[in-house]
Protein backbone atom coordinates (compact mmCIF):
# COMPACT_ATOMS: atom_id res chain seq x y z
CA UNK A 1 -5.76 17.01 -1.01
CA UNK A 2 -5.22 16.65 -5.00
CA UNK A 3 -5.28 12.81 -5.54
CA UNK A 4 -2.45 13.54 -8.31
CA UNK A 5 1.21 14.12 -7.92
CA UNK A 6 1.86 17.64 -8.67
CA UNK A 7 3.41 18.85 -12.12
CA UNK A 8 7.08 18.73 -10.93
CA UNK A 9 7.26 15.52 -9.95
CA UNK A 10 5.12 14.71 -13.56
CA UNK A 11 8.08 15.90 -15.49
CA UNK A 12 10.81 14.28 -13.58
CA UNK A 13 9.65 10.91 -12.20
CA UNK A 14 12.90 9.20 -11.81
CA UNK A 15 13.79 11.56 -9.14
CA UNK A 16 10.04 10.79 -7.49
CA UNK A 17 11.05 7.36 -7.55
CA UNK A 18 14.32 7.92 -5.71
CA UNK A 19 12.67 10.13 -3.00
CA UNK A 20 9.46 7.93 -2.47
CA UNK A 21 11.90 5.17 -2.16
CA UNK A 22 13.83 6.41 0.53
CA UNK A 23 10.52 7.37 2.45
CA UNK A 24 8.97 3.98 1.99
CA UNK A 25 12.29 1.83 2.71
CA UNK A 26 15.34 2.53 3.46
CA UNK A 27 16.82 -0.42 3.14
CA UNK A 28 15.70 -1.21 -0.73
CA UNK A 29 16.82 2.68 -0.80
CA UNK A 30 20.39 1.72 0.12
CA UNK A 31 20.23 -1.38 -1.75
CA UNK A 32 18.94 -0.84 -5.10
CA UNK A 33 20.87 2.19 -6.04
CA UNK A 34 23.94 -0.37 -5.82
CA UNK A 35 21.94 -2.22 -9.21
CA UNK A 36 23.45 -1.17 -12.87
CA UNK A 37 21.76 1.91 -13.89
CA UNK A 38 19.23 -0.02 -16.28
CA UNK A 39 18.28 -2.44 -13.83
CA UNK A 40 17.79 0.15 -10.99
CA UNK A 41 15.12 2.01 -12.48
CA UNK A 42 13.27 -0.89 -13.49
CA UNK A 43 13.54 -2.53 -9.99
CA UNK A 44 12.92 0.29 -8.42
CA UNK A 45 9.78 0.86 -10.01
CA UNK A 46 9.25 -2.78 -9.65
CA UNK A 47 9.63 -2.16 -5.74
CA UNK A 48 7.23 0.43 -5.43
CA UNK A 49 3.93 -1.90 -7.23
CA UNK A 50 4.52 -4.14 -5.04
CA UNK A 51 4.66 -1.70 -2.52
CA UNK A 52 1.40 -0.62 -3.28
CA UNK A 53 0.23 -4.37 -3.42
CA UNK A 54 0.76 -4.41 0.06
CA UNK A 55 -0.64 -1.66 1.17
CA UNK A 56 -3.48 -2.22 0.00
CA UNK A 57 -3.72 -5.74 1.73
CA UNK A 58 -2.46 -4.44 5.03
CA UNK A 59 -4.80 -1.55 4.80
CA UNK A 60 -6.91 -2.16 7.79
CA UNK A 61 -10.30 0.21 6.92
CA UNK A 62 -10.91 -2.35 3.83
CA UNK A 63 -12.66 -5.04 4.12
CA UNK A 64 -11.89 -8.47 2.58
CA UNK A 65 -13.73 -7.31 -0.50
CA UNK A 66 -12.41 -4.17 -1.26
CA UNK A 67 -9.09 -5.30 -0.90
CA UNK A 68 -9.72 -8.06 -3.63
CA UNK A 69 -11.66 -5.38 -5.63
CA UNK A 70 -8.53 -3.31 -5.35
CA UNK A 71 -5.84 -5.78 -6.22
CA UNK A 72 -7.62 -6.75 -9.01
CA UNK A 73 -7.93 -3.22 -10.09
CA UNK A 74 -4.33 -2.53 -9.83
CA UNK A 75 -3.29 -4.86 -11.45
CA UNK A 76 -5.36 -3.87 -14.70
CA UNK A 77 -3.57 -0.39 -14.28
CA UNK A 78 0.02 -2.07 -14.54
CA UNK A 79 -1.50 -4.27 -17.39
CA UNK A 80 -2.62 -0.93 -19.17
CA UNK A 81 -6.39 -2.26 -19.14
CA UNK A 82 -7.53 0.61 -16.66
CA UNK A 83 -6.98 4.48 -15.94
CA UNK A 84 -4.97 4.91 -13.40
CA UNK A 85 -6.45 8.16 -12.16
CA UNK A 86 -9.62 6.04 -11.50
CA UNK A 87 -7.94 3.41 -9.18
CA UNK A 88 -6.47 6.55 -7.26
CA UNK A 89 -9.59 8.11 -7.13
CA UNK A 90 -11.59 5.13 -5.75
CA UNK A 91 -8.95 4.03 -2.81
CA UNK A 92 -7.43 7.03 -1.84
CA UNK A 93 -10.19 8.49 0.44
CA UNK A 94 -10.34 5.35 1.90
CA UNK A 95 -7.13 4.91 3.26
CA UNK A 96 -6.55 5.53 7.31
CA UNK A 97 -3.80 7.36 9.01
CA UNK A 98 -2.97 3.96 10.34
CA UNK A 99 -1.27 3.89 7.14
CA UNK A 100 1.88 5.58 6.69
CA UNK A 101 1.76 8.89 5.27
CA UNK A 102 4.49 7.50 2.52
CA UNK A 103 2.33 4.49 1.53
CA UNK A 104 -0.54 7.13 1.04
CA UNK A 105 1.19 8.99 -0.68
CA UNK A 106 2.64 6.48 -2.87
CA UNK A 107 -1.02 4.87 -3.60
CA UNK A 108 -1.93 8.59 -4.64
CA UNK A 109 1.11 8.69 -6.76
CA UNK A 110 -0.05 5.36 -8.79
CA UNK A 111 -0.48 7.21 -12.40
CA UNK A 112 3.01 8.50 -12.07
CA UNK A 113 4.73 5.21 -11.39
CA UNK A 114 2.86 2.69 -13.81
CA UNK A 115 3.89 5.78 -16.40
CA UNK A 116 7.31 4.48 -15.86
CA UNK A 117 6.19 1.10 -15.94
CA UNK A 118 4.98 1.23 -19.70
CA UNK A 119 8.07 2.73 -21.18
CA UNK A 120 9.53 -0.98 -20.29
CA UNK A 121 10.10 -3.68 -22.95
CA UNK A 122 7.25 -6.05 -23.86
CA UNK A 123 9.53 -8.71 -22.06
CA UNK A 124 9.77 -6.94 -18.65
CA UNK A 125 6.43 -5.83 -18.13
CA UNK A 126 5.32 -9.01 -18.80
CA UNK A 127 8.02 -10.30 -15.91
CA UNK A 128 6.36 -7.70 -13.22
CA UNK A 129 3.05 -7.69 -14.36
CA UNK A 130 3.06 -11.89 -13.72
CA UNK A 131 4.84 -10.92 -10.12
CA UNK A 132 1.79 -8.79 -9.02
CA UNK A 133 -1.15 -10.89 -10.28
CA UNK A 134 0.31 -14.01 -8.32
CA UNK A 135 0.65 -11.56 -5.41
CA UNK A 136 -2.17 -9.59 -5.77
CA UNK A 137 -3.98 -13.58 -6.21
CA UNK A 138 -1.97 -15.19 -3.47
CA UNK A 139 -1.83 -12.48 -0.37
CA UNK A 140 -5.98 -12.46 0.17
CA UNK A 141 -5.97 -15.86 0.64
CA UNK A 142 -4.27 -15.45 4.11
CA UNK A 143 -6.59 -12.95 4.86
CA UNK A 144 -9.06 -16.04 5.74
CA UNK A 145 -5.88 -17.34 8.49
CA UNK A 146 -4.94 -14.68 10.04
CA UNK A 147 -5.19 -13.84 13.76
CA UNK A 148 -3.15 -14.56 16.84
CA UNK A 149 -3.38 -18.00 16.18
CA UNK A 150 -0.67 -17.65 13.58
CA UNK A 151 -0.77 -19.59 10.23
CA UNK A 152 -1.70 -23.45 10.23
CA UNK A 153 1.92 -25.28 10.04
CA UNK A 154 4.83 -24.14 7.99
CA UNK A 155 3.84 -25.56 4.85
CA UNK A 156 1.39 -22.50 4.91
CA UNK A 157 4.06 -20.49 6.13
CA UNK A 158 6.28 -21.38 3.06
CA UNK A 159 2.82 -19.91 0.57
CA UNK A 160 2.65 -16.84 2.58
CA UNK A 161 6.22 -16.56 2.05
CA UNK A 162 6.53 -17.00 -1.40
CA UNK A 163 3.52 -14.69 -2.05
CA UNK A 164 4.77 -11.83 -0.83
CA UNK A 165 9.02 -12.58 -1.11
CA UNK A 166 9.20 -15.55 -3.11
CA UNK A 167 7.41 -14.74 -6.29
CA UNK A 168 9.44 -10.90 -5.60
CA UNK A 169 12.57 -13.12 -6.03
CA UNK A 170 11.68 -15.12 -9.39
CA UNK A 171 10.79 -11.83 -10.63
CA UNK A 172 14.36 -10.10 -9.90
CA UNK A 173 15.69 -13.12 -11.34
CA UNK A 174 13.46 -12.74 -14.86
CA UNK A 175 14.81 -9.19 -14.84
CA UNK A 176 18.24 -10.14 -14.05
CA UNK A 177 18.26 -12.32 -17.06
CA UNK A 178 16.65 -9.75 -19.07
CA UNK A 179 19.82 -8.18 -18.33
CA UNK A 180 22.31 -10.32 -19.03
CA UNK A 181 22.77 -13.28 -21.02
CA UNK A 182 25.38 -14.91 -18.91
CA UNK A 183 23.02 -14.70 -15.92
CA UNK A 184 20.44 -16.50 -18.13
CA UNK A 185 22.29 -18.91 -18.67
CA UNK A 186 21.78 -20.25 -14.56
CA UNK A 187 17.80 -19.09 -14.82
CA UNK A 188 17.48 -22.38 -14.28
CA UNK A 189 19.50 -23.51 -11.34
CA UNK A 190 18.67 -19.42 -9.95
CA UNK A 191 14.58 -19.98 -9.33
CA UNK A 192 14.37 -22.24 -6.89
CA UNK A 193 17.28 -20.60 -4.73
CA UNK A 194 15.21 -17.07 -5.38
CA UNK A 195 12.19 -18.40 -3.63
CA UNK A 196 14.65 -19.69 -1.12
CA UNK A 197 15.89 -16.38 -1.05
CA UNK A 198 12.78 -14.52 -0.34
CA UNK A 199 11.61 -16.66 2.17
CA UNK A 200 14.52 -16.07 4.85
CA UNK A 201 14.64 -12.34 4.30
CA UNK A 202 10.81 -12.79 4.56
CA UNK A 203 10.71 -14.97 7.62
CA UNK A 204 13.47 -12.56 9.33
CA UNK A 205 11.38 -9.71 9.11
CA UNK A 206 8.57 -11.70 10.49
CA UNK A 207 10.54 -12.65 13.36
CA UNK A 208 11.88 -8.86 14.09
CA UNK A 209 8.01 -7.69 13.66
CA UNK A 210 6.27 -10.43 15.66
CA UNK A 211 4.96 -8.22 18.91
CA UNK A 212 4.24 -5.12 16.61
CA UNK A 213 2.43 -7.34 14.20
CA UNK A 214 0.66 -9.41 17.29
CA UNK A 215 -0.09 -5.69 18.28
CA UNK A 216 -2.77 -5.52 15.32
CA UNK A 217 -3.91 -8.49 16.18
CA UNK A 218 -2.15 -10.57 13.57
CA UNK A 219 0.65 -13.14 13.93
CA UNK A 220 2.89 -15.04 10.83
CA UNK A 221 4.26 -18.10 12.99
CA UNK A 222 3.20 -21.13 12.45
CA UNK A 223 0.84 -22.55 14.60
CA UNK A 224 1.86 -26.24 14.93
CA UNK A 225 5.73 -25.72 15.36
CA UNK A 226 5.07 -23.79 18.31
CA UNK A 227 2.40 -25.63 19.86
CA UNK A 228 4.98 -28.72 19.49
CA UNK A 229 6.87 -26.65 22.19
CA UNK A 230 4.22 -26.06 24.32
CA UNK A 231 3.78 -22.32 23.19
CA UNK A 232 0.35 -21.52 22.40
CA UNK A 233 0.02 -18.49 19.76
CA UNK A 234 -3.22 -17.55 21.02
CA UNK A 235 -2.26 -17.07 24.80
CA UNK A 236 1.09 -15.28 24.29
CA UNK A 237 1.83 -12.16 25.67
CA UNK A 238 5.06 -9.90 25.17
CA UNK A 239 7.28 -9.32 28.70
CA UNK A 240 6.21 -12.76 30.03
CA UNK A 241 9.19 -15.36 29.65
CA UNK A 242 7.95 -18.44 27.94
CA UNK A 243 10.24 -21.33 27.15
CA UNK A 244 8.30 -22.60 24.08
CA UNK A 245 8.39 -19.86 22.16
CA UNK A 246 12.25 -18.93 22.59
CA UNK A 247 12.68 -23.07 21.25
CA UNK A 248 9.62 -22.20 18.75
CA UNK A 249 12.00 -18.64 17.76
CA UNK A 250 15.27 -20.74 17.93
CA UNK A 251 14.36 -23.46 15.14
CA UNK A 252 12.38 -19.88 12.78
CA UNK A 253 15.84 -18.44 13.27
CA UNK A 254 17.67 -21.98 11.92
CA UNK A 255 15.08 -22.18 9.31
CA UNK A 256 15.60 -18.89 8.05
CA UNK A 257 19.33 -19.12 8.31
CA UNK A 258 19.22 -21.96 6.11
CA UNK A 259 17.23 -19.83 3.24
CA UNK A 260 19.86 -17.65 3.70
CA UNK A 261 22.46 -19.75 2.63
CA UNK A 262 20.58 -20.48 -0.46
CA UNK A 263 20.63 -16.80 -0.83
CA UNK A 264 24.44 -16.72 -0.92
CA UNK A 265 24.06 -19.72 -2.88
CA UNK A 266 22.24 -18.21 -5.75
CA UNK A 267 24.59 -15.08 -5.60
CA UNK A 268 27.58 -16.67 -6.36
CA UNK A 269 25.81 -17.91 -9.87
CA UNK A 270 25.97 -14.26 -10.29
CA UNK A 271 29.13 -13.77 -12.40
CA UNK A 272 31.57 -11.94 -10.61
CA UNK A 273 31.76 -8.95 -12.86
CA UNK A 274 28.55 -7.91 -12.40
CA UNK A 275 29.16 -6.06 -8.83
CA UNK A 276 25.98 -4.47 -9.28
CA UNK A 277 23.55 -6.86 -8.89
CA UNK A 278 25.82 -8.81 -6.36
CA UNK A 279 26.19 -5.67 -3.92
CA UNK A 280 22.40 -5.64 -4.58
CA UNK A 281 22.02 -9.10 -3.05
CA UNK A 282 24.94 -9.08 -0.57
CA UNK A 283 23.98 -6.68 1.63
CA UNK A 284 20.22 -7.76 2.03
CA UNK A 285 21.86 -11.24 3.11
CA UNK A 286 24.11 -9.65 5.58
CA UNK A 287 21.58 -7.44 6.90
CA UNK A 288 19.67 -10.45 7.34
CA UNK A 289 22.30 -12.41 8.97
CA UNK A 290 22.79 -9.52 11.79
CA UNK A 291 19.23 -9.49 12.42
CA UNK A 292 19.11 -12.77 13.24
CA UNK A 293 21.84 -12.35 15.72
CA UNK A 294 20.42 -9.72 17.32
CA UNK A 295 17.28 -11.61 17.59
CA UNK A 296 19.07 -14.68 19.05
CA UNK A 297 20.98 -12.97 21.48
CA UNK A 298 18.57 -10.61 22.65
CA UNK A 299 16.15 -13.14 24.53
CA UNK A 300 12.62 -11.87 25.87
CA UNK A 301 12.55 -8.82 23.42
CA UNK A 302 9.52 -6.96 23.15
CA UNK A 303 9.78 -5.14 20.16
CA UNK A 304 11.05 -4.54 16.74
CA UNK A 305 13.31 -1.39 18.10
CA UNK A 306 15.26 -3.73 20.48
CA UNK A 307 16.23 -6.05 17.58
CA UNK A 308 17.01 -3.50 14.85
CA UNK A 309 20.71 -3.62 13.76
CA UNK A 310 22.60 -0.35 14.21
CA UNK A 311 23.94 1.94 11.67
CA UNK A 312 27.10 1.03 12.14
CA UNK A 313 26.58 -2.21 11.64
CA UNK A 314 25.05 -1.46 8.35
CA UNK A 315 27.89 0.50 7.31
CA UNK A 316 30.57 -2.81 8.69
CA UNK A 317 28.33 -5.20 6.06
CA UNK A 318 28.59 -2.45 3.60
CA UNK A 319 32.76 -1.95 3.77
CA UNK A 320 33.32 -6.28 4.25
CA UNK A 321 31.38 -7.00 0.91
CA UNK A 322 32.37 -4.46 -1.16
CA UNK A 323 35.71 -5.47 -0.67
CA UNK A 324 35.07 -9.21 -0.96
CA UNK A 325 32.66 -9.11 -3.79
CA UNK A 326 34.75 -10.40 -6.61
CA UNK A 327 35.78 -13.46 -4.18
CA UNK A 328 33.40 -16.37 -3.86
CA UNK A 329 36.07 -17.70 -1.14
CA UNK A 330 35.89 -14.81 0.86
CA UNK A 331 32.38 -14.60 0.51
CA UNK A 332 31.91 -17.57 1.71
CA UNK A 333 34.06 -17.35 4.53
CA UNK A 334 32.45 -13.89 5.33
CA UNK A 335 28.98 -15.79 5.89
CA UNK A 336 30.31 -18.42 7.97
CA UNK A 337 31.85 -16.38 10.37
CA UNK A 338 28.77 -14.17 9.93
CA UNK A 339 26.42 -16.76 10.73
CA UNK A 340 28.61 -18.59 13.60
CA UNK A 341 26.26 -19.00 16.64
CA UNK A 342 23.56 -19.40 14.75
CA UNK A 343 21.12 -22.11 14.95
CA UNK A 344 20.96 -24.23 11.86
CA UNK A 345 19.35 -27.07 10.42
CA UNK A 346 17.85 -28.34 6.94
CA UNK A 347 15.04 -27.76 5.51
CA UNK A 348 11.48 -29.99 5.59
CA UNK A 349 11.99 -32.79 2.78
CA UNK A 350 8.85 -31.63 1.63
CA UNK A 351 9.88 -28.08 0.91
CA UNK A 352 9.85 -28.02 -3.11
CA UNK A 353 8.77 -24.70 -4.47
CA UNK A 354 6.79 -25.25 -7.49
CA UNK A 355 4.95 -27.99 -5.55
CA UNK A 356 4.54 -25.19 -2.45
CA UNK A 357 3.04 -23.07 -5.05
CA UNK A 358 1.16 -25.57 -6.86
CA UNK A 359 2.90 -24.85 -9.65
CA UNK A 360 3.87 -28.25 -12.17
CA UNK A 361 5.69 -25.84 -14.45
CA UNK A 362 6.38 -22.62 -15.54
CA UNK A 363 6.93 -20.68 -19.05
């Protein structure tokens, strides 16, 4: 198989983006399209390096090395300091089919996508470029924790998090206010809340995934809360009732629920003219929301399937904000009766972002 998209897609790779998107995720594919036309292709592209990213760390015929050999490889190709053809060339063949054929084919499409990448401004490659080194930096390190066991507590939980959502969500923000002065003018009061942000849509698919992902012999949850319960990672088994871990799942769900409010927190700093970029966020919080419904009141599930929400409930979060999306009130009464039933809480005290990351400031 050529280890180089073919000619076609060479001369229209804004239309490769749009199809590889839709094969890789369908629900950035419904999402992103809703962004202002400048912002979608950059996102987009955006999307699919750190799409890459990850499949290269979840990539289970590398070992620990390659995969750091990789990352750092990649992201020399995004920083223009490598051939791209070269990175392709070296990781392809080494790919398994227990990655999916879209991911594959995406990695073998890497020259065509960082082409796009470095007809961006100075400004925004710098903004995505920064995204995948801390990611590309950040996501080996839990290669070292993982394993039925789960991660340590949920302070390591919260690092995971914002290495593979969090840092995602400072740099949406960064191209958001590349975008739009009056959106800059909130960068400050946005970056914390975009962490937050990443971290419940982050923690909600690690909920919905948690027997698929236990499946492969890996686990996300933290160790310590559940053990607190009387649920021990290491012995649990899908189809056998165990009180712990429903209390253990019921204070993940109020955890993320409370991220999510952040998230509809640092929308409505979004100035209501820009639809765009609020549809954009909107419907990846109510998404969210529904999931964690279905996860709460579907008790003893064994899989991802039995959780996923339905298309028509995709379309019913779709029709609600569109109409609402010029109304913070309504918006805000939308996600309280969206969230009703929910568990909910506050977050740990010691939950501060930049000192999460071990980060004492930033440009």
């Amino acid at each position: 198989m050529s280890q180089v998209p073919n000619s076609d897609l060479k001369s229209n790779v804004d239309a490769y983006q749009e199809e590889i998107l839709y094969k890789v995720s369908r629900t950035f594919a419904l999402t992103i399209p809703q962004l202002p036309a400048v912002l979608r292709r950059i996102v987009g592209n955006a999307y699919l390096l750190c799409r890459i990213a990850d499949t290269i760390e979840d990539e289970v015929a590398l070992t620990r090395e390659q995969k750091r050999g990789f990352h750092n490889q990649f992201t020399s190709v995004v920083a223009g300091r490598e051939e791209a053809e070269k990175f392709t060339s070296a990781i392809y063949p080494l790919l398994s089919e227990r990655t999916l054929a879209a991911e594959r084919e995406l990695v073998r499409s890497t020259p065509l996508v960082v082409s796009l990448t470095h007809q961006f401004s100075k400004e925004q490659r710098i903004v995505i470029e920064r995204c995948l080194n801390i990611m590309c930096q950040g996501m080996p390190e839990f290669q070292y924790h993982t394993g039925l066991g789960g991660l340590k507590d949920m302070r390591q939980l919260d690092r995971y998090c914002y290495y593979v959502a969090g840092v995602v969500g400072e740099m949406l923000t960064d191209l958001f206010c590349t975008y739009s002065p009056e959106i800059k003018k909130h960068r400050t009061s946005l970056m914390p809340l975009s962490i937050s942000f990443g971290q419940g849509l982050q923690m909600t698919n690690i909920l919905k995934d948690v027997w698929e992902d236990r499946a492969n012999e890996v686990c996300w949850l933290p160790y310590e809360l559940f053990l607190k319960e009387e649920c021990d990672l290491y012995t649990l088994t899908s189809g056998r009732y165990n009180k712990g871990f429903d209390i253990g799942l019921e204070r993940m769900i109020a955890i993320a629920h409370t991220h999510l409010r952040n998230a509809l927190a640092y929308t409505l700093l979004i100035p209501s003219q820009e639809v765009g970029i609020r549809r954009f966020c909107l419907w990846a919080i109510g998404f969210a929301v529904l999931s964690l419904r279905k996860l709460r009141n579907t008790p003893g599930f064994a899989s991802g399937q039995q959780v996923k929400i339905s298309r028509r409930s995709v379309k019913i979060v779709m029709v609600m904000v569109n109409a609402a999306v010029h109304n913070d009130v309504i918006l805000k009464l939308l996600f309280r009766w969206s969230v009703h039933g929910l568990p909910s809480g506050s977050l740990d005290p010691d939950w501060a972002p930049w000192e999460i990351m071990d980060i004492s400031s930033r440009d």
